[in-house]
N, C-alpha and C. Protein backbone atom coordinates (compact mmCIF):
# COMPACT_ATOMS: atom_id res chain seq x y z
N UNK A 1 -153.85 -125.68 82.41
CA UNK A 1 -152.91 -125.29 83.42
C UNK A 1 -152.72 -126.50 84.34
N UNK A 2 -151.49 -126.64 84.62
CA UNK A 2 -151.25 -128.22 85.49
C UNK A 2 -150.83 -127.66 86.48
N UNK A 3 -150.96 -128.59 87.80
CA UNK A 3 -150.27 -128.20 89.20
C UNK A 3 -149.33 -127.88 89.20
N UNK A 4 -148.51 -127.44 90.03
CA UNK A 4 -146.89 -127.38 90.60
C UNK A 4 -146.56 -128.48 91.16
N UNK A 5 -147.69 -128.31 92.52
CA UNK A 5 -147.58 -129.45 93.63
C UNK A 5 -148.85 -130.34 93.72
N UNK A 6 -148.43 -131.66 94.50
CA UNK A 6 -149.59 -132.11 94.85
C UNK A 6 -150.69 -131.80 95.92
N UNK A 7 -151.68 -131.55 95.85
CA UNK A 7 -152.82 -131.38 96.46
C UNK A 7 -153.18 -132.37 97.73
N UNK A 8 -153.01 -132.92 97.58
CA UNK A 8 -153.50 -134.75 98.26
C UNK A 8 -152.20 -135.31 98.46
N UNK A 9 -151.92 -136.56 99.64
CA UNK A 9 -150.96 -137.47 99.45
C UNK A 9 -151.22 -138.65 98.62
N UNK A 10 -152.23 -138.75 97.60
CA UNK A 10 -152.34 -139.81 96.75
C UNK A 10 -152.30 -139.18 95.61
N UNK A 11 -152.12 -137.93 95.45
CA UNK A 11 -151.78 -137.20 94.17
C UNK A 11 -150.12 -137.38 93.56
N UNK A 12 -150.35 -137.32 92.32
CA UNK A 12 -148.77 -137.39 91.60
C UNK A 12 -148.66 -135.92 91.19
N UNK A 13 -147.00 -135.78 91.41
CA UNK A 13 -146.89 -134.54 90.24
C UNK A 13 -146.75 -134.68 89.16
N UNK A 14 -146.32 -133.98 88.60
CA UNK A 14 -146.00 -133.50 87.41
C UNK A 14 -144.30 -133.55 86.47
N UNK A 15 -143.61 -134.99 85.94
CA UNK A 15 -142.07 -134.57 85.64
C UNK A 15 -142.35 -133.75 84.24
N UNK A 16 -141.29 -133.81 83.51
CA UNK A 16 -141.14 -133.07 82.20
C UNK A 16 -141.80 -134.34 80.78
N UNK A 17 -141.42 -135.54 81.58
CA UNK A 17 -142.11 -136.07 80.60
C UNK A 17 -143.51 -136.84 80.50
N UNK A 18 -144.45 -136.12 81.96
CA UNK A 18 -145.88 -136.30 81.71
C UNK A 18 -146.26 -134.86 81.34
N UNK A 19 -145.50 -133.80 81.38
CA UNK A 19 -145.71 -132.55 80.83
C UNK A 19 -145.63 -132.82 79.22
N UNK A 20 -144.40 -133.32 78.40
CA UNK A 20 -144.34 -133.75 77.18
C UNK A 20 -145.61 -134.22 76.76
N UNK A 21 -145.64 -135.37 77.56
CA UNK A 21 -147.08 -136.57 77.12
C UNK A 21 -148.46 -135.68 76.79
N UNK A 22 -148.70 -135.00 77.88
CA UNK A 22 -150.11 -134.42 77.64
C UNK A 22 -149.60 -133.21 76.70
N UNK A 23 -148.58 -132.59 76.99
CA UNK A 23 -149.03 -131.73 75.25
C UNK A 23 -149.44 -131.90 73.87
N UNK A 24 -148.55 -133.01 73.99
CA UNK A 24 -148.69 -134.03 72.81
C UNK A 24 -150.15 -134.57 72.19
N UNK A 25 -150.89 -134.78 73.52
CA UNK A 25 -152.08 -135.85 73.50
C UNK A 25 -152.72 -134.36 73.02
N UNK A 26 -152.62 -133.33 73.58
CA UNK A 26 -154.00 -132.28 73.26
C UNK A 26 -153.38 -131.60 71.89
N UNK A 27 -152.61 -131.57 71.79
CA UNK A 27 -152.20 -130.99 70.34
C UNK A 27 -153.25 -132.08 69.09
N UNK A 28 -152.87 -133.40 69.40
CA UNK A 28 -153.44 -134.34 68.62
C UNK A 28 -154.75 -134.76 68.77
N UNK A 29 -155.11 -134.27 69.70
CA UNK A 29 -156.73 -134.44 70.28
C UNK A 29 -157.43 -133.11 69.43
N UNK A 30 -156.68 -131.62 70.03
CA UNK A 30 -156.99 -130.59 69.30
C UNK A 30 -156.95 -130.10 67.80
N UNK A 31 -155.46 -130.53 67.40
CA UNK A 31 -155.46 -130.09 66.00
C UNK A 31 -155.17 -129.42 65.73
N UNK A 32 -154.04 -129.20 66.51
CA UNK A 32 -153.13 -127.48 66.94
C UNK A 32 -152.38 -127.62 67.78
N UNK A 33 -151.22 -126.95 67.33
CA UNK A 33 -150.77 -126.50 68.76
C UNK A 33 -150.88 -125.81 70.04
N UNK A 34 -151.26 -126.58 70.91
CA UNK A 34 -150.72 -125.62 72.48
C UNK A 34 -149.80 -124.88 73.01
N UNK A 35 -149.91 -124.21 73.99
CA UNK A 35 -149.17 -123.96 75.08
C UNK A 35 -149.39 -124.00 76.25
N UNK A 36 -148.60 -125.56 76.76
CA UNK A 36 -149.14 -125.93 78.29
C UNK A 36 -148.14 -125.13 79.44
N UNK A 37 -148.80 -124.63 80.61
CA UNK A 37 -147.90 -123.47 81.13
C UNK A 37 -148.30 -124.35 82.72
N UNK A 38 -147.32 -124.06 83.56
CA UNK A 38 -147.72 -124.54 84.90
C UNK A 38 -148.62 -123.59 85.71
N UNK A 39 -149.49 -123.41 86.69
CA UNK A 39 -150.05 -122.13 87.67
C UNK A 39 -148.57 -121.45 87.79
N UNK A 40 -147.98 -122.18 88.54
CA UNK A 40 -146.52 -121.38 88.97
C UNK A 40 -146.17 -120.19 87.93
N UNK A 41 -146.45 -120.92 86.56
CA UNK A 41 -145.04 -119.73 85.86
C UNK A 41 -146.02 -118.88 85.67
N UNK A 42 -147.54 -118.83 85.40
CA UNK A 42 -148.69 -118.00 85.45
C UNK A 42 -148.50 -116.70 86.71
N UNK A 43 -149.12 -117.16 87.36
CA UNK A 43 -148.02 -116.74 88.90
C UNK A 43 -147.50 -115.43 89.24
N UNK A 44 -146.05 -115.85 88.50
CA UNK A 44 -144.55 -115.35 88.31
C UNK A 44 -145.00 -114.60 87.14
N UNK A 45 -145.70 -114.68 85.93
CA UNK A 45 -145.55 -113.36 85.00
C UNK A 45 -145.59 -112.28 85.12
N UNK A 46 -144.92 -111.82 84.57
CA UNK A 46 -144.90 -110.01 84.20
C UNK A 46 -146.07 -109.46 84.25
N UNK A 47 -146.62 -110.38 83.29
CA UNK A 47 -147.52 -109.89 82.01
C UNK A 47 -149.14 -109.68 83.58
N UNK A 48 -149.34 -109.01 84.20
CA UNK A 48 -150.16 -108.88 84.79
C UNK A 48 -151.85 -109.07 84.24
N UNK A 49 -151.94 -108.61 83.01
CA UNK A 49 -153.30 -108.70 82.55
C UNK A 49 -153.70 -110.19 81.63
N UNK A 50 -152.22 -111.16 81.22
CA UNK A 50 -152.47 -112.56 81.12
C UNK A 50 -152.81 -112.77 82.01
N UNK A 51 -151.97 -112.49 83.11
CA UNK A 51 -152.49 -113.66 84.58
C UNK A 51 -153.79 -113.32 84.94
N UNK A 52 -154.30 -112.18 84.86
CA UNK A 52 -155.24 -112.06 85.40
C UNK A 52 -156.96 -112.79 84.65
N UNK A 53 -156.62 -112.84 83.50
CA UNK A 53 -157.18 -113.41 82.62
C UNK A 53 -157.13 -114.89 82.70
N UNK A 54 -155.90 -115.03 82.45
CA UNK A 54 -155.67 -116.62 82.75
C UNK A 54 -156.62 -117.51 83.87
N UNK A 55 -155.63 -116.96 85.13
CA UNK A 55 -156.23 -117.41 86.71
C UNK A 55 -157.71 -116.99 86.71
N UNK A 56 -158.53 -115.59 86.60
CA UNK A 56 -159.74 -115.56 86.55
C UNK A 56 -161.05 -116.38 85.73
N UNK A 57 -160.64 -116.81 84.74
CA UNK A 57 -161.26 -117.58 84.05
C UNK A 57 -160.26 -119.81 83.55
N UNK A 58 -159.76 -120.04 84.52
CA UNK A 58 -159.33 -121.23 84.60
C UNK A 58 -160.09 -121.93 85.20
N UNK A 59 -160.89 -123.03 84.72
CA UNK A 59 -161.72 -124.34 85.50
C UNK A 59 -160.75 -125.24 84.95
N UNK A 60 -161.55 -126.00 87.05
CA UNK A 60 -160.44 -127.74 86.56
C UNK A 60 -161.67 -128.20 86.02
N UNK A 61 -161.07 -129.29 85.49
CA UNK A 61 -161.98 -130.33 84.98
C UNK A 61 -161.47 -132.02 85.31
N UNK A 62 -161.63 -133.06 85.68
CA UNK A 62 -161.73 -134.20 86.48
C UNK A 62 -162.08 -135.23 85.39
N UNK A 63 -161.58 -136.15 85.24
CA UNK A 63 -161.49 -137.18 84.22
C UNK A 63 -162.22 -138.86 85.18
N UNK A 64 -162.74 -138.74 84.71
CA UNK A 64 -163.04 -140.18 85.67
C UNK A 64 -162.81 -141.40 84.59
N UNK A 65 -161.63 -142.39 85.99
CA UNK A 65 -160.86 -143.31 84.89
C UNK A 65 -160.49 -144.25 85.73
């Protein structure tokens, strides 16, 4: 799950084509296809018992680079 917004003023967002990039990278990292979704559209679903699933069990994880 990727941000909407930035967190920090030294944080970047997010365009469509670092959204592209990293699907790409974990599809090929994984060996499968994904589905990368923003918090936002999580959020906004219908689907009440995805989100709740989703958001309840989502950790960040931090790349040091």
């Amino acid at each position: 799950m990727l941000p909407t917004k930035p967190k920090r003023a030294d944080s970047v967002s997010w365009g469509i084509l670092e959204f592209s990039r990293m699907k790409r990278e974990l599809e090929n990292l994984l060996g499968r296809k994904v589905d990368l979704l923003t918090k936002k559209s999580i959020e906004q679903s219908h689907n009440w018992i995805r989100q709740r699933e989703i958001l309840g069990t989502a950790q960040v994880i931090y790349v040091a680079g």
